[in-house]
PDB file of N, CA and C in Angstrom:
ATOM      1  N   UNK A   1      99.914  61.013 113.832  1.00  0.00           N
ATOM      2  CA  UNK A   1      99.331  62.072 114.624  1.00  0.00           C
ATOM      3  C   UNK A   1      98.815  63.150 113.670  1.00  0.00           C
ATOM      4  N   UNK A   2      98.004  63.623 114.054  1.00  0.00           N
ATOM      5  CA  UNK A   2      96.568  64.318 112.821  1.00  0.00           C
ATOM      6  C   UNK A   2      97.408  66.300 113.413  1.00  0.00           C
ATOM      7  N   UNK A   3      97.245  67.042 112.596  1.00  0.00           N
ATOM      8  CA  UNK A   3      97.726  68.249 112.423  1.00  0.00           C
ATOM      9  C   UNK A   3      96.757  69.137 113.955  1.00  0.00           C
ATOM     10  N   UNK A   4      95.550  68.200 114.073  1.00  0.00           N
ATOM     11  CA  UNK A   4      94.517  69.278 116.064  1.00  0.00           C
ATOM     12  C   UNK A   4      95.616  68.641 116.813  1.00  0.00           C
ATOM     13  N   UNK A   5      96.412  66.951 116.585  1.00  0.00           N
ATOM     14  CA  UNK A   5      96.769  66.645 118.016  1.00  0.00           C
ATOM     15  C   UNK A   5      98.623  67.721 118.212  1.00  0.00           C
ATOM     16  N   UNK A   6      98.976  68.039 116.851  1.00  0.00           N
ATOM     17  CA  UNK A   6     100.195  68.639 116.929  1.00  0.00           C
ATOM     18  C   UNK A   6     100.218  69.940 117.390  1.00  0.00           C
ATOM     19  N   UNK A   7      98.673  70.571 117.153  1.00  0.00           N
ATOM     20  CA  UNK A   7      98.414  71.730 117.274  1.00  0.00           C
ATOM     21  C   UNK A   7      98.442  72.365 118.978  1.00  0.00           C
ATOM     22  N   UNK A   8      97.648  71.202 119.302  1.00  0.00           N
ATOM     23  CA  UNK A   8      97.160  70.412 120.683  1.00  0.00           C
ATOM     24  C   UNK A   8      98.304  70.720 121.756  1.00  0.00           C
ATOM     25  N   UNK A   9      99.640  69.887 120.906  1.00  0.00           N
ATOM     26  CA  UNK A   9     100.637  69.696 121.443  1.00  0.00           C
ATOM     27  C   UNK A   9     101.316  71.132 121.756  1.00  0.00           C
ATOM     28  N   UNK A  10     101.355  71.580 120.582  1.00  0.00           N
ATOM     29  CA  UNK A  10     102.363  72.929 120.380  1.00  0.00           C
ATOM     30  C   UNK A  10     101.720  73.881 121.441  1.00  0.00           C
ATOM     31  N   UNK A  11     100.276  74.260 121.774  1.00  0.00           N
ATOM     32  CA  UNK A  11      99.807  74.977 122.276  1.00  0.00           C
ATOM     33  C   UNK A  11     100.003  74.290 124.079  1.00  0.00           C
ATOM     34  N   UNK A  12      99.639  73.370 124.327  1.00  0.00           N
ATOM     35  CA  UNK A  12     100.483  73.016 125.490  1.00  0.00           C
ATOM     36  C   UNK A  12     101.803  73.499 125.860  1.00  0.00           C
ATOM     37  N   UNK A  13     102.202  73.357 125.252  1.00  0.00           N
ATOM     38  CA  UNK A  13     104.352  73.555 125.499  1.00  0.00           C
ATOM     39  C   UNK A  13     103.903  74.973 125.457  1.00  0.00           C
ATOM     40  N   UNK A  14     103.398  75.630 125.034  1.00  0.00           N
ATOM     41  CA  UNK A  14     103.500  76.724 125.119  1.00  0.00           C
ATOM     42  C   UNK A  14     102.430  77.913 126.019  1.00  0.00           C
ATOM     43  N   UNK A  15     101.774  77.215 126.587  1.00  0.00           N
ATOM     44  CA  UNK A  15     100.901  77.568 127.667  1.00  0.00           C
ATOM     45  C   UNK A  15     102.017  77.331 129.078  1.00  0.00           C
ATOM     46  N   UNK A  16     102.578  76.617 128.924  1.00  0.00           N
ATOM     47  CA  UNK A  16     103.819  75.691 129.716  1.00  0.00           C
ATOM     48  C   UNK A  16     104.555  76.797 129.834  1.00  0.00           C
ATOM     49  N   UNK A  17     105.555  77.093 129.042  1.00  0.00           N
ATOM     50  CA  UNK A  17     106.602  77.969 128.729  1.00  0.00           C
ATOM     51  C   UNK A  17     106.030  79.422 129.569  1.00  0.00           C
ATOM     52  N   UNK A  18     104.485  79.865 129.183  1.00  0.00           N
ATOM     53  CA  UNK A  18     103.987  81.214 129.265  1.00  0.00           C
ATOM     54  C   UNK A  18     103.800  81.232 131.299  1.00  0.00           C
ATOM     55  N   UNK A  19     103.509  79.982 131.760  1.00  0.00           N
ATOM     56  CA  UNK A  19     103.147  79.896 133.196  1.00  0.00           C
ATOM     57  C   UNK A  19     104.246  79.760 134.183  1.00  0.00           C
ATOM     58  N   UNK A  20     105.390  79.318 133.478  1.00  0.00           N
ATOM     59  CA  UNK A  20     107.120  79.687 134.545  1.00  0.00           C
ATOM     60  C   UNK A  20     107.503  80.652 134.745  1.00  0.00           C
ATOM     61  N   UNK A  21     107.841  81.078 135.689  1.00  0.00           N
ATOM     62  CA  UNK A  21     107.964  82.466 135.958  1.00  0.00           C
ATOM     63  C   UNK A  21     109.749  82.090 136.616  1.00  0.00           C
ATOM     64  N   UNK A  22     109.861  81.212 136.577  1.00  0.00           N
ATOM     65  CA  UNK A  22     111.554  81.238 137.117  1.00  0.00           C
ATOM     66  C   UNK A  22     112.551  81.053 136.007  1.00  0.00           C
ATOM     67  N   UNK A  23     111.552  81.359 134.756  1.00  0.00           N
ATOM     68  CA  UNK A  23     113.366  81.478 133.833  1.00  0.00           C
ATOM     69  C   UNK A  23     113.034  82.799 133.310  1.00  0.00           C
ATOM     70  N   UNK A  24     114.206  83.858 133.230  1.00  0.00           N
ATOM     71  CA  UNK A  24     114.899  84.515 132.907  1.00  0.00           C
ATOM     72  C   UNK A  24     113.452  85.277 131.938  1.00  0.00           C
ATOM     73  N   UNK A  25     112.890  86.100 131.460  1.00  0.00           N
ATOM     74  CA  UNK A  25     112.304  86.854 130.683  1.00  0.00           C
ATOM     75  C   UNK A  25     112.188  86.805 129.568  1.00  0.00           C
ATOM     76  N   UNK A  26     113.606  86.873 129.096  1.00  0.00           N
ATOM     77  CA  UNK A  26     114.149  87.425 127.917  1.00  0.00           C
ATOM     78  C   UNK A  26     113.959  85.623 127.109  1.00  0.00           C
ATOM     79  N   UNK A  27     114.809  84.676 127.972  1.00  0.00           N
ATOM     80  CA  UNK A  27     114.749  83.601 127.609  1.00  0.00           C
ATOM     81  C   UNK A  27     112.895  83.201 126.950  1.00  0.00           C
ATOM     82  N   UNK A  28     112.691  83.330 128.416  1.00  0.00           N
ATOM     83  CA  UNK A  28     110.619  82.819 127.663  1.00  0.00           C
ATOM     84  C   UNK A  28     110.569  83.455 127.073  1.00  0.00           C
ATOM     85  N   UNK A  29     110.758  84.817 126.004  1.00  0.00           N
ATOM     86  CA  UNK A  29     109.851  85.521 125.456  1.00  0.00           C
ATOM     87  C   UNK A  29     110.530  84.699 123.958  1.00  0.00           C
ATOM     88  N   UNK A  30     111.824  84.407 124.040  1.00  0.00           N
ATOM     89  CA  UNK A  30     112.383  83.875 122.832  1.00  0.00           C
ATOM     90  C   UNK A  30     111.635  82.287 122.882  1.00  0.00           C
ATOM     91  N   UNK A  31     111.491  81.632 123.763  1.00  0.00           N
ATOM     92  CA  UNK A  31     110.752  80.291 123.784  1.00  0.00           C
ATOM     93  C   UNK A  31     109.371  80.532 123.152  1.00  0.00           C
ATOM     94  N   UNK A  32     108.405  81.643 123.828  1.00  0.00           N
ATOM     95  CA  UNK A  32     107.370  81.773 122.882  1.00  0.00           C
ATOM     96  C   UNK A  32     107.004  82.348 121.830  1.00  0.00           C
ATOM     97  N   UNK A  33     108.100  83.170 121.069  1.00  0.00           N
ATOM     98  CA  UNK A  33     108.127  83.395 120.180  1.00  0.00           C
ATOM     99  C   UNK A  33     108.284  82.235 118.931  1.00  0.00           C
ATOM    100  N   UNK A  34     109.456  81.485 119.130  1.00  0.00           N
ATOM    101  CA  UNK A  34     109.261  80.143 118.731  1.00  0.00           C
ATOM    102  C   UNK A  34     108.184  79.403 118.604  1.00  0.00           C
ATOM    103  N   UNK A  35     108.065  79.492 119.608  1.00  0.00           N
ATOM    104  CA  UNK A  35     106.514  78.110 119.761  1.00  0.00           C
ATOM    105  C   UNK A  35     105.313  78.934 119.040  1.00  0.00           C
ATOM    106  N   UNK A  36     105.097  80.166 119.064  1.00  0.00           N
ATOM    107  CA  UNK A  36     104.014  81.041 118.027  1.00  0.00           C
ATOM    108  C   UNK A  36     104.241  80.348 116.565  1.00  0.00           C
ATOM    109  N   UNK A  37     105.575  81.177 116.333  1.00  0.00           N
ATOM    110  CA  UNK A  37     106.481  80.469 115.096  1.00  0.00           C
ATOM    111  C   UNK A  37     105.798  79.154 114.482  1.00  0.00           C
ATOM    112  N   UNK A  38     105.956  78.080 115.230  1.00  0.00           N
ATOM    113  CA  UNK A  38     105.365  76.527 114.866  1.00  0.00           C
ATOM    114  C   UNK A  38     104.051  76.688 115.075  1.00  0.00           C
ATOM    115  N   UNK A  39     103.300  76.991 116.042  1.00  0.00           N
ATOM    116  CA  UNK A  39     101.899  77.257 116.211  1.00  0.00           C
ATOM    117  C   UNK A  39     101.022  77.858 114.365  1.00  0.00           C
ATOM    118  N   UNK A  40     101.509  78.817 114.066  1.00  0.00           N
ATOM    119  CA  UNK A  40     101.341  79.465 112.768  1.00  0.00           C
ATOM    120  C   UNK A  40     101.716  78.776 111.761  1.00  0.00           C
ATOM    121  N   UNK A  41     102.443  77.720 111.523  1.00  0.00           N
ATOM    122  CA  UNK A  41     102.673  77.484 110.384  1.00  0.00           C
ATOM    123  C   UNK A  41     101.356  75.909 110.365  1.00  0.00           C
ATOM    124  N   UNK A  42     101.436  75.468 111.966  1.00  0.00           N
ATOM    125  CA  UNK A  42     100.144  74.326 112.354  1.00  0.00           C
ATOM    126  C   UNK A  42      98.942  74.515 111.670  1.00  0.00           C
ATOM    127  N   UNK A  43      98.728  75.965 112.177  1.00  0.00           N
ATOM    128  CA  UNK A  43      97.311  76.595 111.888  1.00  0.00           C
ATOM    129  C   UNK A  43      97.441  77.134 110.395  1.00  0.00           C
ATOM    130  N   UNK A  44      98.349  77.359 109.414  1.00  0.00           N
ATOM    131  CA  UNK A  44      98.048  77.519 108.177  1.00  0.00           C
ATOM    132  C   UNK A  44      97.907  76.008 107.810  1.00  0.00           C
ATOM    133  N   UNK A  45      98.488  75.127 107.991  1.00  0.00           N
ATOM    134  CA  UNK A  45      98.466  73.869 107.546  1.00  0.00           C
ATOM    135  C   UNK A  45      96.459  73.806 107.646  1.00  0.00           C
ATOM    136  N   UNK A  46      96.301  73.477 109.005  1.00  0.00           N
ATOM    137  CA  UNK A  46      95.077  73.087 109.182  1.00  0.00           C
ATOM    138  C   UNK A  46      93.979  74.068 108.352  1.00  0.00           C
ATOM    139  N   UNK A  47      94.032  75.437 108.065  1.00  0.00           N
ATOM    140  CA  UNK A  47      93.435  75.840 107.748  1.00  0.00           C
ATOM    141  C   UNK A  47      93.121  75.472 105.405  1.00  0.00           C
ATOM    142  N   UNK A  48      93.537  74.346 104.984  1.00  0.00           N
ATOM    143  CA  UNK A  48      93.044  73.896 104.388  1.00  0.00           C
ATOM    144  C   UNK A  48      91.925  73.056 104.844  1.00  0.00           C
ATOM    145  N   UNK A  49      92.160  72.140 105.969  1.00  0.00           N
ATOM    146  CA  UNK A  49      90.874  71.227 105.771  1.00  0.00           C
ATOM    147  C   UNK A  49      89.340  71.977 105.970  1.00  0.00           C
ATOM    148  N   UNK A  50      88.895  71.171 105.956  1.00  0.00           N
ATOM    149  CA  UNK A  50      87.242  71.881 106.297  1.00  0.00           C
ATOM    150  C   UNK A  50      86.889  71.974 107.446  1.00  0.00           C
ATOM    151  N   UNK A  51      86.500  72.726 107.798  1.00  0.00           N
ATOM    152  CA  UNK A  51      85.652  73.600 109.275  1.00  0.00           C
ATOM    153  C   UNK A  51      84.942  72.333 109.766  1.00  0.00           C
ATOM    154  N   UNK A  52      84.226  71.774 109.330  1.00  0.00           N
ATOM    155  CA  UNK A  52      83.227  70.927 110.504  1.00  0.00           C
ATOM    156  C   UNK A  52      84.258  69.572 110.725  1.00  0.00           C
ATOM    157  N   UNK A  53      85.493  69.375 110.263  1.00  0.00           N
ATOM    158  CA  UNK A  53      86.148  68.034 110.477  1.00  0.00           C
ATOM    159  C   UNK A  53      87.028  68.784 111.836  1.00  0.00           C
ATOM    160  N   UNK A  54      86.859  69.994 111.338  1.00  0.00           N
ATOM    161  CA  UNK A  54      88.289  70.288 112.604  1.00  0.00           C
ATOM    162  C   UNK A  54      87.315  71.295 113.982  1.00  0.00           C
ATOM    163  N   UNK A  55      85.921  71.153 113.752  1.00  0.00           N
ATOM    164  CA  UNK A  55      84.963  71.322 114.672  1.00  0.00           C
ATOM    165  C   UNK A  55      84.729  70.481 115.541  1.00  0.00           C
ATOM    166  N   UNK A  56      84.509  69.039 114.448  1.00  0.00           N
ATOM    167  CA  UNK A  56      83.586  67.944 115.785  1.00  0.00           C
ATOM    168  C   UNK A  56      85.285  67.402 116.177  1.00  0.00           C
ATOM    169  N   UNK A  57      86.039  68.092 115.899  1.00  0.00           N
ATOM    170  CA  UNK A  57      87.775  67.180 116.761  1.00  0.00           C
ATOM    171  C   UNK A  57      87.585  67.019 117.939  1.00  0.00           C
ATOM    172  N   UNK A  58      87.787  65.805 118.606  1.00  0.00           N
ATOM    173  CA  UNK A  58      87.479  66.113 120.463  1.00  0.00           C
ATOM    174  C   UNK A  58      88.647  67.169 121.181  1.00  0.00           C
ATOM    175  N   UNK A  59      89.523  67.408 120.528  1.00  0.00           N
ATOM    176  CA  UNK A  59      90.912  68.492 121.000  1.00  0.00           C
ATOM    177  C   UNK A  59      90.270  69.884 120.566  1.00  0.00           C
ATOM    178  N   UNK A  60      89.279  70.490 119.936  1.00  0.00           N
ATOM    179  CA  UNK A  60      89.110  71.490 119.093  1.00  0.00           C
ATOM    180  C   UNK A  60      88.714  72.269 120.514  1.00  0.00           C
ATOM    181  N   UNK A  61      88.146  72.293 121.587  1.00  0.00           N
ATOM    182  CA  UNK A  61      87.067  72.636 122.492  1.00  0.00           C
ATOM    183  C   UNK A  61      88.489  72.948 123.314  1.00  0.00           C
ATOM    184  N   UNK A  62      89.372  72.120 123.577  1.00  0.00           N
ATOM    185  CA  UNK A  62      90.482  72.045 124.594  1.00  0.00           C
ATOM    186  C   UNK A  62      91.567  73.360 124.006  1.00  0.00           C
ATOM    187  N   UNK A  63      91.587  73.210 122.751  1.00  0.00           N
ATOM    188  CA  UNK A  63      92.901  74.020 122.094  1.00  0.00           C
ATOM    189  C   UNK A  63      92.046  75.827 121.866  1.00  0.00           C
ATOM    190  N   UNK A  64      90.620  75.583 122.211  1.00  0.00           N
ATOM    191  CA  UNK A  64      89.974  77.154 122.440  1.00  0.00           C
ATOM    192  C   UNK A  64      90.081  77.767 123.593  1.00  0.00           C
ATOM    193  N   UNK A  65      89.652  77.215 124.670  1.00  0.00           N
ATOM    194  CA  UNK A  65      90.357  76.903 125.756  1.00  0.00           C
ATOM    195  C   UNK A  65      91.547  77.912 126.171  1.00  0.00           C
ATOM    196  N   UNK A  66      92.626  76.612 125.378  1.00  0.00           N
ATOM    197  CA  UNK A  66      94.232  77.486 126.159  1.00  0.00           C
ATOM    198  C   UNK A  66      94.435  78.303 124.953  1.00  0.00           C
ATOM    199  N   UNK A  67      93.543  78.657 124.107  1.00  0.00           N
ATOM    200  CA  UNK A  67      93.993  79.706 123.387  1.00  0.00           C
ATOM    201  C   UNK A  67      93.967  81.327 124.283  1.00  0.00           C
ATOM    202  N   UNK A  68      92.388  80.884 124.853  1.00  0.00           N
ATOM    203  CA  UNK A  68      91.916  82.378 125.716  1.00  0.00           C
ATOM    204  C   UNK A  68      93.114  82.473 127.140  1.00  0.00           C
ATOM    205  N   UNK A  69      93.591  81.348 127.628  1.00  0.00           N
ATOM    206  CA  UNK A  69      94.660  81.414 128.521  1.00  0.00           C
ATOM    207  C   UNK A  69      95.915  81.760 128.024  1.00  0.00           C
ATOM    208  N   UNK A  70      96.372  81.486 127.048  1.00  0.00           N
ATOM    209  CA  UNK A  70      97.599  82.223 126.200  1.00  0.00           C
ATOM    210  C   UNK A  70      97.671  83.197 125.857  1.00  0.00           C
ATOM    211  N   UNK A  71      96.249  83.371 125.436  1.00  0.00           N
ATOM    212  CA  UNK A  71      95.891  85.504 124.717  1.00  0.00           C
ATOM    213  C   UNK A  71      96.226  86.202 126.234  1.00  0.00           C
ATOM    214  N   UNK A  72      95.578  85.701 127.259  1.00  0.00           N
ATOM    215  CA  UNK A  72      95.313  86.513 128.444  1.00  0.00           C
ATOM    216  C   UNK A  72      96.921  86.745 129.294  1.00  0.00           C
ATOM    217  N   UNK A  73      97.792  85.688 128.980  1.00  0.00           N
ATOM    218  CA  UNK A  73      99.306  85.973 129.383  1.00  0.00           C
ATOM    219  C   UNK A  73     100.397  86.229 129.306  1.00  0.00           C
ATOM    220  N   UNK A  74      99.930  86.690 127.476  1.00  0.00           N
ATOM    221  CA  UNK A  74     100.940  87.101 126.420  1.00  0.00           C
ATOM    222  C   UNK A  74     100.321  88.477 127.174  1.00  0.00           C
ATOM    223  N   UNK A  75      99.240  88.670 126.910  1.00  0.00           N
ATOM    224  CA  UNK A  75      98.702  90.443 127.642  1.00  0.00           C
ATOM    225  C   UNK A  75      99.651  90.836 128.954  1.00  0.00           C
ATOM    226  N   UNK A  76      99.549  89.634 129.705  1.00  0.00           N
ATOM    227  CA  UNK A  76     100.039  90.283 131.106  1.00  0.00           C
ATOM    228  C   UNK A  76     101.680  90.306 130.919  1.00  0.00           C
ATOM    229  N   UNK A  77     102.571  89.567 129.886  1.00  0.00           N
ATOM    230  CA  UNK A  77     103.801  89.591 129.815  1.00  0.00           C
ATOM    231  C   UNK A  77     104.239  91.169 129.338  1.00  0.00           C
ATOM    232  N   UNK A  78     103.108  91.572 128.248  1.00  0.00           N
ATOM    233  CA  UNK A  78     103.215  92.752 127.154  1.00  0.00           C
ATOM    234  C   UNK A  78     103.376  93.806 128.368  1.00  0.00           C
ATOM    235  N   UNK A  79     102.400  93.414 129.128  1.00  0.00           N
ATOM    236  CA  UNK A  79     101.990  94.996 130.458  1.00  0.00           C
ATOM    237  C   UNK A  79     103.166  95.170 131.085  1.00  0.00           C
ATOM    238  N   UNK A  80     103.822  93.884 131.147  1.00  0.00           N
ATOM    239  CA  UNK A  80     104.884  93.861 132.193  1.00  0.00           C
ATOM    240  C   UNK A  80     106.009  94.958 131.775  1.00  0.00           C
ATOM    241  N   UNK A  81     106.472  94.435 130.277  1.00  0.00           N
ATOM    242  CA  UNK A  81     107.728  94.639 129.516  1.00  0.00           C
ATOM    243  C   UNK A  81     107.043  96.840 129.361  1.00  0.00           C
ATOM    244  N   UNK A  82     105.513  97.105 129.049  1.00  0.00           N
ATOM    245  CA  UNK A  82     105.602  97.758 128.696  1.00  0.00           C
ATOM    246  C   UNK A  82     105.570  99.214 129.976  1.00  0.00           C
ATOM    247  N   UNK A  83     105.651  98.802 131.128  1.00  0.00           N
ATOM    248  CA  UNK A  83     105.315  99.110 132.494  1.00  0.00           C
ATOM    249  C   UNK A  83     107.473  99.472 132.657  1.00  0.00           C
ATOM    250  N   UNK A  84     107.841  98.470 132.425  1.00  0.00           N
ATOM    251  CA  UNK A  84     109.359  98.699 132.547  1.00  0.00           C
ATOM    252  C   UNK A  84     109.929  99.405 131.655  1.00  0.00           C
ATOM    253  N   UNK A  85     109.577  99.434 130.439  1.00  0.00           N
ATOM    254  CA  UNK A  85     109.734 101.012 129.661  1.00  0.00           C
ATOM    255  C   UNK A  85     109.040 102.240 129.967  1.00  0.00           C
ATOM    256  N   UNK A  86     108.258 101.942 130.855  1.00  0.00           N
ATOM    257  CA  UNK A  86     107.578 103.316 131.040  1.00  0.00           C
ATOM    258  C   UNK A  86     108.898 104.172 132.401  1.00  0.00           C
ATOM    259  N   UNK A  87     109.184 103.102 133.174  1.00  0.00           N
ATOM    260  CA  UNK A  87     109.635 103.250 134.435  1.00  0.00           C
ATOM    261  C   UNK A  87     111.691 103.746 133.887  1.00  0.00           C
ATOM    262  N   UNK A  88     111.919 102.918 132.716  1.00  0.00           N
ATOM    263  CA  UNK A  88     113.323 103.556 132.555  1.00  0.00           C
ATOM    264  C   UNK A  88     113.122 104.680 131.812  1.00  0.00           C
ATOM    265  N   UNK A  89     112.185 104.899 131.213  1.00  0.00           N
ATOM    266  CA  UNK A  89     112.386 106.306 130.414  1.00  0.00           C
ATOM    267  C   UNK A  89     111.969 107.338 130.952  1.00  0.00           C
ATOM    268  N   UNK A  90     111.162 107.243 133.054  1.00  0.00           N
ATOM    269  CA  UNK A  90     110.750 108.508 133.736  1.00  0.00           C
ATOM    270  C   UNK A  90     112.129 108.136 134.663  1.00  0.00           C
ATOM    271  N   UNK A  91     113.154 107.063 134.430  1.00  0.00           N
ATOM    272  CA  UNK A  91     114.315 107.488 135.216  1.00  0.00           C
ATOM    273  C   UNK A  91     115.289 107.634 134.339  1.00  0.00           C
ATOM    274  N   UNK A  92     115.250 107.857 132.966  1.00  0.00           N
ATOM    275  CA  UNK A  92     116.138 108.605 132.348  1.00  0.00           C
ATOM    276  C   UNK A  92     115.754 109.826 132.677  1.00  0.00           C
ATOM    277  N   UNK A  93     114.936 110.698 132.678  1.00  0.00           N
ATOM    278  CA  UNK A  93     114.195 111.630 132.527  1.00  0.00           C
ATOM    279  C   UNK A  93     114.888 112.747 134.174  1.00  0.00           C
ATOM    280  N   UNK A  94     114.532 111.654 134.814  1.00  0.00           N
ATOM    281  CA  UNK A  94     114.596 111.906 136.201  1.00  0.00           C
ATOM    282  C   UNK A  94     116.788 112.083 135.923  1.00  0.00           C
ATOM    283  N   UNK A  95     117.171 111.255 135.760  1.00  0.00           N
ATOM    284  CA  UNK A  95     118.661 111.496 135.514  1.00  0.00           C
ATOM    285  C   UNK A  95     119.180 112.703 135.049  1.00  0.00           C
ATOM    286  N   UNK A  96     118.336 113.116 133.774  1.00  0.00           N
ATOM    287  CA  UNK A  96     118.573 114.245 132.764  1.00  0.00           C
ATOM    288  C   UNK A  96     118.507 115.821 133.201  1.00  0.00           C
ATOM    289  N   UNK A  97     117.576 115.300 134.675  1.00  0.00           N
ATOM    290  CA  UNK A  97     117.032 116.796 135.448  1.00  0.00           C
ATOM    291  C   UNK A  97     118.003 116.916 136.560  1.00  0.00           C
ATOM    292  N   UNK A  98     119.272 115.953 136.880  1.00  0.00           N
ATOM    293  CA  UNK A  98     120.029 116.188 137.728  1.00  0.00           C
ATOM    294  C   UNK A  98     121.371 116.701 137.213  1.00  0.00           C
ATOM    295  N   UNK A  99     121.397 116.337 136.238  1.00  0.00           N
ATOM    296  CA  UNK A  99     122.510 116.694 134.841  1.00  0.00           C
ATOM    297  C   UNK A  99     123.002 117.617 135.025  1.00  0.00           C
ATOM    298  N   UNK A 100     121.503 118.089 134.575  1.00  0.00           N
ATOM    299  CA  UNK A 100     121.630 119.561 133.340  1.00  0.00           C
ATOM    300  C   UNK A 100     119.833 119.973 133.870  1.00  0.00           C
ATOM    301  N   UNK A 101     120.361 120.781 135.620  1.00  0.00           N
ATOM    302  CA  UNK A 101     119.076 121.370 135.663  1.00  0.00           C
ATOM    303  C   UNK A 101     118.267 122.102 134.923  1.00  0.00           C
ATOM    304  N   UNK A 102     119.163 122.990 134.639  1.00  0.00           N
ATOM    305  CA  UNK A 102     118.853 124.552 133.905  1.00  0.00           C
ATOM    306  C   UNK A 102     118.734 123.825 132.298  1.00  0.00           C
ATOM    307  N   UNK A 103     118.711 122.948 131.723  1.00  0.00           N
ATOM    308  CA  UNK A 103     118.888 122.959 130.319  1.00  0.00           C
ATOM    309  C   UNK A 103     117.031 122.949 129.854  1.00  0.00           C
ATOM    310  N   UNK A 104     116.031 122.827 129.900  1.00  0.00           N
ATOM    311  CA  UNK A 104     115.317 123.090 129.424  1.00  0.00           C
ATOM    312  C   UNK A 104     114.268 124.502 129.996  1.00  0.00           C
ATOM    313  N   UNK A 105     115.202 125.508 130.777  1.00  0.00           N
ATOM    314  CA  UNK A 105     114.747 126.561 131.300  1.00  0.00           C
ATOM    315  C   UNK A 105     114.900 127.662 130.417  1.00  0.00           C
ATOM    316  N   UNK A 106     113.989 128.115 130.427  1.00  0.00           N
ATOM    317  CA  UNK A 106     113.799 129.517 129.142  1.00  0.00           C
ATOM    318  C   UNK A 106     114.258 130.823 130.113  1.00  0.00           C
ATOM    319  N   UNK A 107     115.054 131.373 129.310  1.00  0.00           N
ATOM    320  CA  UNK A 107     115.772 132.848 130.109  1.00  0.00           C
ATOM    321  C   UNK A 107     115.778 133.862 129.258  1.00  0.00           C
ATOM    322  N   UNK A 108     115.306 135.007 129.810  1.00  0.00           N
ATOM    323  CA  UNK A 108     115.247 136.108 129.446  1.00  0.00           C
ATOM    324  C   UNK A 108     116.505 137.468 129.605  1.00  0.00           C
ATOM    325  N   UNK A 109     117.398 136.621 129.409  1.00  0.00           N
ATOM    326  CA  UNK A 109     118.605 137.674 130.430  1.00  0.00           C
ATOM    327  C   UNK A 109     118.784 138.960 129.455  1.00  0.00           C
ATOM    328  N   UNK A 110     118.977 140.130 130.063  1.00  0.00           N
ATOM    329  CA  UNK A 110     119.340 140.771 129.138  1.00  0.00           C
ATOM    330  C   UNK A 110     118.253 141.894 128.384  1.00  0.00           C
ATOM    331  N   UNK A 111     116.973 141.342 129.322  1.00  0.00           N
ATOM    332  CA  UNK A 111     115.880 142.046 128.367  1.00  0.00           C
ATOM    333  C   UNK A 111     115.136 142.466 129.645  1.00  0.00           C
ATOM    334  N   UNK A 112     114.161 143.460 129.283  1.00  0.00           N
ATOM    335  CA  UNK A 112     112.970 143.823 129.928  1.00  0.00           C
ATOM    336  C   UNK A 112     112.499 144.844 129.400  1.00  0.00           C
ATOM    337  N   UNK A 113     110.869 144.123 129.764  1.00  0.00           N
ATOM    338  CA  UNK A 113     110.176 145.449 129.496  1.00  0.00           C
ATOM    339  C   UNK A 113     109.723 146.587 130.397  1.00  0.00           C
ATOM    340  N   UNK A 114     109.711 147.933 129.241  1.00  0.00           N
ATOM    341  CA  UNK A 114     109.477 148.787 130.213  1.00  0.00           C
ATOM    342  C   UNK A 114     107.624 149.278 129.639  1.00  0.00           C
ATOM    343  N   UNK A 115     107.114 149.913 130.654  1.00  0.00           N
ATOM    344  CA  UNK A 115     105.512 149.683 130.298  1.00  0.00           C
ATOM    345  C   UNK A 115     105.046 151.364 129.906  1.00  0.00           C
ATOM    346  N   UNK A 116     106.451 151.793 130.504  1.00  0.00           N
ATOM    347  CA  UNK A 116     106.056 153.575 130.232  1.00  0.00           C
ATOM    348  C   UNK A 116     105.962 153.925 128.781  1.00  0.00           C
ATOM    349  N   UNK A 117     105.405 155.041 128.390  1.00  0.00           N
ATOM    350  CA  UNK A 117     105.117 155.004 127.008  1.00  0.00           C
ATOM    351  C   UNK A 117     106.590 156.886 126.786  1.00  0.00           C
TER     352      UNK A 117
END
């Protein structure tokens, strides 16, 4: 098996992995991190041979393909994870103001001005 059909392969399993939505998060993100992992070391391999052998590949057209479907769901995983940090750190926030109302309130006690000369 030639280094497009492994490539081929790896990027399958891992288009695979990116489209289940019933395991656990944390689990897929460690599955595709992995499978990147092997993906990268595929694509340094291949990137010795020459461009037009790994052009006219009949897999070359297929593996461009689920590349743009992999870019596009690693994006929507990123939005996800980065949407749920947005949401615990305006309910830490939100926690911090039930606390300790008064703690970022500026007070003047003790002072005033008078305007008479």
């Amino acid at each position: 098996m030639g280094l497009v059909d492994e490539l081929c392969i790896c990027s399958e399993k891992l288009l695979n992995v990116l489209k289940e939505s019933t395991v656990e998060r944390d689990q897929r993100i460690a599955n595709v991190e992995q499978l990147l992992a092997e993906r990268e070391i595929l694509i340094k391999r291949l990137k010795n041979q020459s461009f037009e052998n790994l052009r006219q590949h009949p897999k070359a057209h297929q593996i461009v393909k689920m590349e743009k479907d992999i870019q596009k769901r690693i994006k929507t995983i990123f939005e996800s994870i980065k949407e749920d940090l947005k949401r615990l750190n305006q309910q830490k926030r939100s926690y911090q103001s039930y606390t300790a109302p008064f703690a970022n309130v500026q007070t003047y006690d003790g002072r005033f001005y008078d305007k008479r000369k």
